[in-house]
ModelCIF file with pLDDT and N, C-alpha, C, O atoms, coordinates in Angstrom:
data_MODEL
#
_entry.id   MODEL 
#
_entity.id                         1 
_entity.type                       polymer 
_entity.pdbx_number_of_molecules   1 
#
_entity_poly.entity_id                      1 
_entity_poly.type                           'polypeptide(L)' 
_entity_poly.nstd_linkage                   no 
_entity_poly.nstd_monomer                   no 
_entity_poly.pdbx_seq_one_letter_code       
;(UNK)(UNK)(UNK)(UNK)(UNK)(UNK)(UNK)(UNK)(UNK)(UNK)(UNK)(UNK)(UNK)(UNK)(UNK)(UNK)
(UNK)(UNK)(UNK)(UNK)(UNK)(UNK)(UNK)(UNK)(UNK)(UNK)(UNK)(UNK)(UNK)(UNK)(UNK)
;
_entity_poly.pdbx_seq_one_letter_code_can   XXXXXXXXXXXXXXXXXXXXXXXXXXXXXXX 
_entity_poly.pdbx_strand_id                 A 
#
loop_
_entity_poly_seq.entity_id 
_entity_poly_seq.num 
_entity_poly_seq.mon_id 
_entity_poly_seq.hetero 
1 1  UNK n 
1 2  UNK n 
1 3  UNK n 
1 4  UNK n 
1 5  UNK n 
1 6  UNK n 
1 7  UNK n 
1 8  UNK n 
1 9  UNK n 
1 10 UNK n 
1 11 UNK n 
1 12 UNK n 
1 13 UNK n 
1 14 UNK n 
1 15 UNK n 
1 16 UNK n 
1 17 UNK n 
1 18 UNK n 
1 19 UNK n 
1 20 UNK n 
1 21 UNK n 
1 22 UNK n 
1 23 UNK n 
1 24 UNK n 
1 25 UNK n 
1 26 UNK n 
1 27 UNK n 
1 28 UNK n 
1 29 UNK n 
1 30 UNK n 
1 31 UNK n 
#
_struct_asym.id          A 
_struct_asym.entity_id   1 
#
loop_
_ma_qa_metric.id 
_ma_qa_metric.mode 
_ma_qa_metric.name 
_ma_qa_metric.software_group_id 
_ma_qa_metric.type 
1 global pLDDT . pLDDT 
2 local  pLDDT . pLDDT 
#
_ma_qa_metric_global.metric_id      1 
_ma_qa_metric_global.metric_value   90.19 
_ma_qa_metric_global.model_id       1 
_ma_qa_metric_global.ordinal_id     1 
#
loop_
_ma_qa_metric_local.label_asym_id 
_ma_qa_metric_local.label_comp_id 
_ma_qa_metric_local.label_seq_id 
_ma_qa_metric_local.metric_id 
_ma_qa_metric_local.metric_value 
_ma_qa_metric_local.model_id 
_ma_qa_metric_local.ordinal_id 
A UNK 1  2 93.00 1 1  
A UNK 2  2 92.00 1 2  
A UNK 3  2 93.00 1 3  
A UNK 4  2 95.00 1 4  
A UNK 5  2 95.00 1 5  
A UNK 6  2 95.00 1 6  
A UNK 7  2 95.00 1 7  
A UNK 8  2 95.00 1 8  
A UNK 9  2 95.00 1 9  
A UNK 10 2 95.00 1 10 
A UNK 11 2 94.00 1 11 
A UNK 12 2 93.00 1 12 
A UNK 13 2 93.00 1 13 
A UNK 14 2 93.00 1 14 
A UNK 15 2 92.00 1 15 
A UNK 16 2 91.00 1 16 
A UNK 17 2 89.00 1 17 
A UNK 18 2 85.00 1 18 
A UNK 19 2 75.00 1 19 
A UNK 20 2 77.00 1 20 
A UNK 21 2 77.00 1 21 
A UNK 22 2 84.00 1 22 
A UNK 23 2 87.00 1 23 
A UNK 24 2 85.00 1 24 
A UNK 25 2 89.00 1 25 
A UNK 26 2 92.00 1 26 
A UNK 27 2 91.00 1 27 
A UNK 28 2 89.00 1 28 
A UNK 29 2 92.00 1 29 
A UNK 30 2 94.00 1 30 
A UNK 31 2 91.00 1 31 
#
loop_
_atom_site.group_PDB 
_atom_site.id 
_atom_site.type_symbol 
_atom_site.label_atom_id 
_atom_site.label_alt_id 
_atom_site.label_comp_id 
_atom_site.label_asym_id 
_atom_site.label_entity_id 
_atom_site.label_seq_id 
_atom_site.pdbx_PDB_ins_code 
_atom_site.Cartn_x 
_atom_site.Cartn_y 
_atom_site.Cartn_z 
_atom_site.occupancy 
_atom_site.B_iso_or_equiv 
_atom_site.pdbx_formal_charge 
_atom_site.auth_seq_id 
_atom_site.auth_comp_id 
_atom_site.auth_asym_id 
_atom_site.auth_atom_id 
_atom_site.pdbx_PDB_model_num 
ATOM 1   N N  . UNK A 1 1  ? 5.937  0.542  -17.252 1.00 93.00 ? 1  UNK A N  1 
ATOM 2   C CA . UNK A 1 1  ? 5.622  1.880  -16.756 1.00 93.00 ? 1  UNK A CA 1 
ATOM 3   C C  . UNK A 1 1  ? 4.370  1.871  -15.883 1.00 93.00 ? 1  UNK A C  1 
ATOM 4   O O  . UNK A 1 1  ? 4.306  2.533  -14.847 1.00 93.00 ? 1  UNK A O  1 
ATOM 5   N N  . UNK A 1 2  ? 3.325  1.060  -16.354 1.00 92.00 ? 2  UNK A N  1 
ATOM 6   C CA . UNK A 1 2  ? 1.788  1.347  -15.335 1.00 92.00 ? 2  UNK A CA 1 
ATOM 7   C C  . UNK A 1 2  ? 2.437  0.583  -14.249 1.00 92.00 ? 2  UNK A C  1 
ATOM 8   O O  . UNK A 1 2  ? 2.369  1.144  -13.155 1.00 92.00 ? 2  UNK A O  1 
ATOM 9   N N  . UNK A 1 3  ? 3.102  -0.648 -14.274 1.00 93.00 ? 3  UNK A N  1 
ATOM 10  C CA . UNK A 1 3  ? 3.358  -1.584 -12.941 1.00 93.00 ? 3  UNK A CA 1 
ATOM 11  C C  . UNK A 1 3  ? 4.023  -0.371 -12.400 1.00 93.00 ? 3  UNK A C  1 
ATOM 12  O O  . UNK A 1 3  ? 3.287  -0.045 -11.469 1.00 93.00 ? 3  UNK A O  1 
ATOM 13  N N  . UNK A 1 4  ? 4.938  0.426  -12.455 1.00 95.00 ? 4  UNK A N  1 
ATOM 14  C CA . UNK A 1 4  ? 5.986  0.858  -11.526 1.00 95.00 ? 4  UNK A CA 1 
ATOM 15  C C  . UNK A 1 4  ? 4.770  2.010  -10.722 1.00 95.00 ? 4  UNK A C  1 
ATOM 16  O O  . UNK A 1 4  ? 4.769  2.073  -9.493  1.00 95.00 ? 4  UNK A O  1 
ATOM 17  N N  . UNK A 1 5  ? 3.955  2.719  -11.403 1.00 95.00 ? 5  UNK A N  1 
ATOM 18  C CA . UNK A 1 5  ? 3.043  3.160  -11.228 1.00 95.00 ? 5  UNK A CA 1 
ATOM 19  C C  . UNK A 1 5  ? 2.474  2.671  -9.871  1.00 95.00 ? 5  UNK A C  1 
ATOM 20  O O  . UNK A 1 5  ? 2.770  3.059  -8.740  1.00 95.00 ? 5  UNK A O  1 
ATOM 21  N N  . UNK A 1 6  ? 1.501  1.632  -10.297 1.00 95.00 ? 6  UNK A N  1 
ATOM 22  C CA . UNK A 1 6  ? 1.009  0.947  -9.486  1.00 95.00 ? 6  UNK A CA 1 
ATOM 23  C C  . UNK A 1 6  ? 1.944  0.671  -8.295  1.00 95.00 ? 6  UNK A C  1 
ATOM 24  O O  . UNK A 1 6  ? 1.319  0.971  -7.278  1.00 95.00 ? 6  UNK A O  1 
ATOM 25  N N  . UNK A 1 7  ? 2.748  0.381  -8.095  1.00 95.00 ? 7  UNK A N  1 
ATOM 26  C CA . UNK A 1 7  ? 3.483  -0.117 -7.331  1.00 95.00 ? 7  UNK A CA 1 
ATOM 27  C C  . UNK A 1 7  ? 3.670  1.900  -6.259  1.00 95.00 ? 7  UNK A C  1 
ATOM 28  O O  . UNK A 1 7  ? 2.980  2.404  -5.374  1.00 95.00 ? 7  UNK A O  1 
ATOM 29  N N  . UNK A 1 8  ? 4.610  2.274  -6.820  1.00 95.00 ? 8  UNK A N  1 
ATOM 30  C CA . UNK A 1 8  ? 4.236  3.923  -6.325  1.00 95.00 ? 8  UNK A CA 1 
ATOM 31  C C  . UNK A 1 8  ? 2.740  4.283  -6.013  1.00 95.00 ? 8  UNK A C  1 
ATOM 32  O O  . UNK A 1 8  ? 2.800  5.145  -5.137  1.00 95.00 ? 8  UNK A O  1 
ATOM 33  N N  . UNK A 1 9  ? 1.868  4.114  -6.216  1.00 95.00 ? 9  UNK A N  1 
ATOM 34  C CA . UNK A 1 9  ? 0.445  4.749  -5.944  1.00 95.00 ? 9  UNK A CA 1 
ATOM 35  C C  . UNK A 1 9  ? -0.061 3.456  -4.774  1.00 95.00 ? 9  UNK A C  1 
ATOM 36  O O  . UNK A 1 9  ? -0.948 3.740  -3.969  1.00 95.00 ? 9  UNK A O  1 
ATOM 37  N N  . UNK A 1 10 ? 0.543  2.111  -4.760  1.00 95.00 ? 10 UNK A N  1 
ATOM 38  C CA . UNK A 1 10 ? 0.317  1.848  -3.276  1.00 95.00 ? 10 UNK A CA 1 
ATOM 39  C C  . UNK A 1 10 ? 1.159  1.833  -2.277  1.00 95.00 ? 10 UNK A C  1 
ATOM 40  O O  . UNK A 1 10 ? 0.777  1.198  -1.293  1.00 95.00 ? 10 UNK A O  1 
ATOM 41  N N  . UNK A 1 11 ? 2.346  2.411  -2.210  1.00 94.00 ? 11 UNK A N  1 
ATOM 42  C CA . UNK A 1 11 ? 3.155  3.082  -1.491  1.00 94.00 ? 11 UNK A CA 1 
ATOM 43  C C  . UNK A 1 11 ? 1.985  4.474  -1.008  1.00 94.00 ? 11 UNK A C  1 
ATOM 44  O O  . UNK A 1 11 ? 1.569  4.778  0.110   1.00 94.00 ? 11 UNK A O  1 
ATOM 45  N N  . UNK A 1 12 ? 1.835  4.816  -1.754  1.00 93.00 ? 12 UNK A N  1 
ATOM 46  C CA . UNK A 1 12 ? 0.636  6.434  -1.059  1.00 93.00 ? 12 UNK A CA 1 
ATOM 47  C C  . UNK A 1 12 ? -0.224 5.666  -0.851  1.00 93.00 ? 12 UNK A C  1 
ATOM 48  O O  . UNK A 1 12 ? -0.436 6.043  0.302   1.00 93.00 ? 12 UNK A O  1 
ATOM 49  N N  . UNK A 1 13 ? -0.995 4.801  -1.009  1.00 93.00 ? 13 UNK A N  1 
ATOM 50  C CA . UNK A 1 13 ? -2.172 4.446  -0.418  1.00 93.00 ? 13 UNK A CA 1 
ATOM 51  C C  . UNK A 1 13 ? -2.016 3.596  0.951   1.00 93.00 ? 13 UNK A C  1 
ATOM 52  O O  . UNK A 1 13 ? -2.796 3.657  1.902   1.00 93.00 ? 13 UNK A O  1 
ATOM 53  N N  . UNK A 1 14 ? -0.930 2.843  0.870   1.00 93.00 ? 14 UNK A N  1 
ATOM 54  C CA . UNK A 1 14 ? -0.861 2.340  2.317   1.00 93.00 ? 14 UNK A CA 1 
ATOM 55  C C  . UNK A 1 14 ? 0.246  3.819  3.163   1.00 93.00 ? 14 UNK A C  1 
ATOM 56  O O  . UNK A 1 14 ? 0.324  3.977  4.381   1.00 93.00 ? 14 UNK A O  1 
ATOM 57  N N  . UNK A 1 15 ? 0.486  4.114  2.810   1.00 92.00 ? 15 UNK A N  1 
ATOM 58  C CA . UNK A 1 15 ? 0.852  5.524  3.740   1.00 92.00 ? 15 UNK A CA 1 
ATOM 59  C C  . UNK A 1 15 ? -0.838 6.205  4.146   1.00 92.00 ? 15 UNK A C  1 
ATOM 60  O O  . UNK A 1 15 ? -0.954 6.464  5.344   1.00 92.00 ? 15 UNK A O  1 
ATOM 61  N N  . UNK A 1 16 ? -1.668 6.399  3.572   1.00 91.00 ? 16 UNK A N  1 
ATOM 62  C CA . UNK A 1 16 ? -2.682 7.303  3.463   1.00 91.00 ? 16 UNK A CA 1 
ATOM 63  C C  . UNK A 1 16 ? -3.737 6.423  4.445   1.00 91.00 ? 16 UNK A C  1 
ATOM 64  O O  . UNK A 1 16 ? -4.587 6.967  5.149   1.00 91.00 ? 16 UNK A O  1 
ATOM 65  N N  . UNK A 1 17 ? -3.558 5.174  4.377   1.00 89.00 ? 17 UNK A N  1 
ATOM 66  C CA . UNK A 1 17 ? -4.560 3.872  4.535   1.00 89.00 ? 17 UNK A CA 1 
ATOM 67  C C  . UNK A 1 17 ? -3.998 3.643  6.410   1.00 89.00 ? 17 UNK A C  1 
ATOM 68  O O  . UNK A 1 17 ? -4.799 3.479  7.330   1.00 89.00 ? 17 UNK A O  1 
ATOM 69  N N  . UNK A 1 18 ? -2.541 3.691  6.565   1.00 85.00 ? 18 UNK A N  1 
ATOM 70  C CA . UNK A 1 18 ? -1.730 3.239  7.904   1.00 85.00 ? 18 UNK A CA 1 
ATOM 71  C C  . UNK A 1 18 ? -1.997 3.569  9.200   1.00 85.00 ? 18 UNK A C  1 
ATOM 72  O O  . UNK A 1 18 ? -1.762 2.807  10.137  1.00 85.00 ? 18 UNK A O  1 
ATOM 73  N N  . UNK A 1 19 ? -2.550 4.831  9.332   1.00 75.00 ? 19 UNK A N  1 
ATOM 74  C CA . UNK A 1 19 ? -3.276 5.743  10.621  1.00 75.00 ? 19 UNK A CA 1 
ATOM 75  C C  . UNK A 1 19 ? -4.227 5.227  11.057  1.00 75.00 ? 19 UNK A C  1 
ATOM 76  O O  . UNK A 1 19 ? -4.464 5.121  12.260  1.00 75.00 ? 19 UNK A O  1 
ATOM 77  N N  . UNK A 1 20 ? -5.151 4.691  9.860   1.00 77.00 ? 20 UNK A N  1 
ATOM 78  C CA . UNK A 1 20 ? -6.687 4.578  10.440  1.00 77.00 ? 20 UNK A CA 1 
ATOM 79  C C  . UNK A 1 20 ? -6.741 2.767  10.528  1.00 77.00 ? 20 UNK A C  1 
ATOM 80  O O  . UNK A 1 20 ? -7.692 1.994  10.642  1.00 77.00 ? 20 UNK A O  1 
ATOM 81  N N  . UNK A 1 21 ? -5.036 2.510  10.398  1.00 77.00 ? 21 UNK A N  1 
ATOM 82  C CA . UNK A 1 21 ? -6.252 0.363  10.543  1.00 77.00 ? 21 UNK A CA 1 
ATOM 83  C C  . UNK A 1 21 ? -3.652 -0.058 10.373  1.00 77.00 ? 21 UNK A C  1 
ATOM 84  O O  . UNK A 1 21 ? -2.750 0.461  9.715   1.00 77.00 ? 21 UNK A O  1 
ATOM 85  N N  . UNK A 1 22 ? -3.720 -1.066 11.297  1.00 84.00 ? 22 UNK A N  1 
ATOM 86  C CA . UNK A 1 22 ? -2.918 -1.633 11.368  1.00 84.00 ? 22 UNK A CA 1 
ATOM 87  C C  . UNK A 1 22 ? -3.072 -3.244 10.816  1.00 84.00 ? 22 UNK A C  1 
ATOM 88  O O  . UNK A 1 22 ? -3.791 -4.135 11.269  1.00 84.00 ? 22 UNK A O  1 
ATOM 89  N N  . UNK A 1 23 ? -2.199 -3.273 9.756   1.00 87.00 ? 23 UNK A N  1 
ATOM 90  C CA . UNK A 1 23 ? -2.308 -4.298 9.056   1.00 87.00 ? 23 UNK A CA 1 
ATOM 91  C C  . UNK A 1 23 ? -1.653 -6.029 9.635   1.00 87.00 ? 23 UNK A C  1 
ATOM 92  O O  . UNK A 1 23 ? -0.499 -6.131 10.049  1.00 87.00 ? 23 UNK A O  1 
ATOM 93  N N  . UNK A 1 24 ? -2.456 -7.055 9.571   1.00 85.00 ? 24 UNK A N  1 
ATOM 94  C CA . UNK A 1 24 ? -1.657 -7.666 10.276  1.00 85.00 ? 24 UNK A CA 1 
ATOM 95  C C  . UNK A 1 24 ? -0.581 -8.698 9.979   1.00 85.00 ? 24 UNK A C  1 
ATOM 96  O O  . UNK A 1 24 ? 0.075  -9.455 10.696  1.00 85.00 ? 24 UNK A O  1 
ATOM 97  N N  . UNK A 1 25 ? -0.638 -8.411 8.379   1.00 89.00 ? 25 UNK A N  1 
ATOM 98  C CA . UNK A 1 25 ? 0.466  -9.012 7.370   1.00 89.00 ? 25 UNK A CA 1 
ATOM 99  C C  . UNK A 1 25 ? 0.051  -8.087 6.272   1.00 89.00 ? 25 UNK A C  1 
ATOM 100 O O  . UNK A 1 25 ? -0.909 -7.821 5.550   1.00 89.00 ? 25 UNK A O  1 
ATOM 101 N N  . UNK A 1 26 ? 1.737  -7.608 6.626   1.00 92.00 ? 26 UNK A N  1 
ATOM 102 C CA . UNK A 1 26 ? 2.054  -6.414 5.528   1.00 92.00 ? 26 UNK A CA 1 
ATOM 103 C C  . UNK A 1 26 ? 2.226  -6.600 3.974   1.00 92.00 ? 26 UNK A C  1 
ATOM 104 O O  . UNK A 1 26 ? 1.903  -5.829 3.071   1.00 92.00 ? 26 UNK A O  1 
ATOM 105 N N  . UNK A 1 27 ? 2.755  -7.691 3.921   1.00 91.00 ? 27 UNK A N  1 
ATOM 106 C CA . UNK A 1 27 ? 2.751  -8.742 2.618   1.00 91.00 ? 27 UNK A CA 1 
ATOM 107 C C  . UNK A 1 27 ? 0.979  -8.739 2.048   1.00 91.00 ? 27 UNK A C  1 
ATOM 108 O O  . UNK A 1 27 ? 0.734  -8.366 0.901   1.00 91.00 ? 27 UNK A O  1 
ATOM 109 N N  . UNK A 1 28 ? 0.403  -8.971 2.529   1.00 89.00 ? 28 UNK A N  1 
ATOM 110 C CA . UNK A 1 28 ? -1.225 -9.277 2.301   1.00 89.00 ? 28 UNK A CA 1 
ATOM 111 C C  . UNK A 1 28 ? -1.563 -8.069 1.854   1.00 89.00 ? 28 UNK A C  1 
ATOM 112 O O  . UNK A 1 28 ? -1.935 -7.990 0.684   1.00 89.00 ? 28 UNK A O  1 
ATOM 113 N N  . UNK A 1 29 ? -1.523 -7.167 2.471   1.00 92.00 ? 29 UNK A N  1 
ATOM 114 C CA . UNK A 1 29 ? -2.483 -5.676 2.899   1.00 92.00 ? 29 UNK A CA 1 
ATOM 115 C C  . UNK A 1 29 ? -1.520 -5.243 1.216   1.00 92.00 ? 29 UNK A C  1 
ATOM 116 O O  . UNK A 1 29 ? -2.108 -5.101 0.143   1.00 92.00 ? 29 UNK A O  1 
ATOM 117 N N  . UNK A 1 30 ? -0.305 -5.135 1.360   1.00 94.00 ? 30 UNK A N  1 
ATOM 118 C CA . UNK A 1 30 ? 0.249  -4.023 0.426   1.00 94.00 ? 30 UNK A CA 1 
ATOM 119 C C  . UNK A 1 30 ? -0.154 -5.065 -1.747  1.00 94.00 ? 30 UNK A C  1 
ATOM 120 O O  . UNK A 1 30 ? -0.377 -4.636 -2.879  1.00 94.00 ? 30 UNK A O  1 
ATOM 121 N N  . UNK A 1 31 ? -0.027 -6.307 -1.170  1.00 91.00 ? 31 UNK A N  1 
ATOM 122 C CA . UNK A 1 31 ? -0.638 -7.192 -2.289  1.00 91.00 ? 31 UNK A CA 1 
ATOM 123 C C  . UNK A 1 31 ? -2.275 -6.821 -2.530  1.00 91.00 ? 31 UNK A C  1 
ATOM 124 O O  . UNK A 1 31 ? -2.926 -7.425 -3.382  1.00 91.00 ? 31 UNK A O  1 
#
């Protein structure tokens, strides 16, 4: 339950995070 969590709350954070900075491995950034 906290992993799935976690996993959902950086889905919103790289949504929230995506405007202000382009990541240059998406694998990296969302890890």
């Amino acid at each position: 339950e906290d992993s799935e969590e976690c996993v959902n709350d950086t889905y919103l954070h790289a949504w929230n995070a995506m405007p202000d900075q382009r990541p240059n491995k998406l694998s990296a950034f969302l890890g």
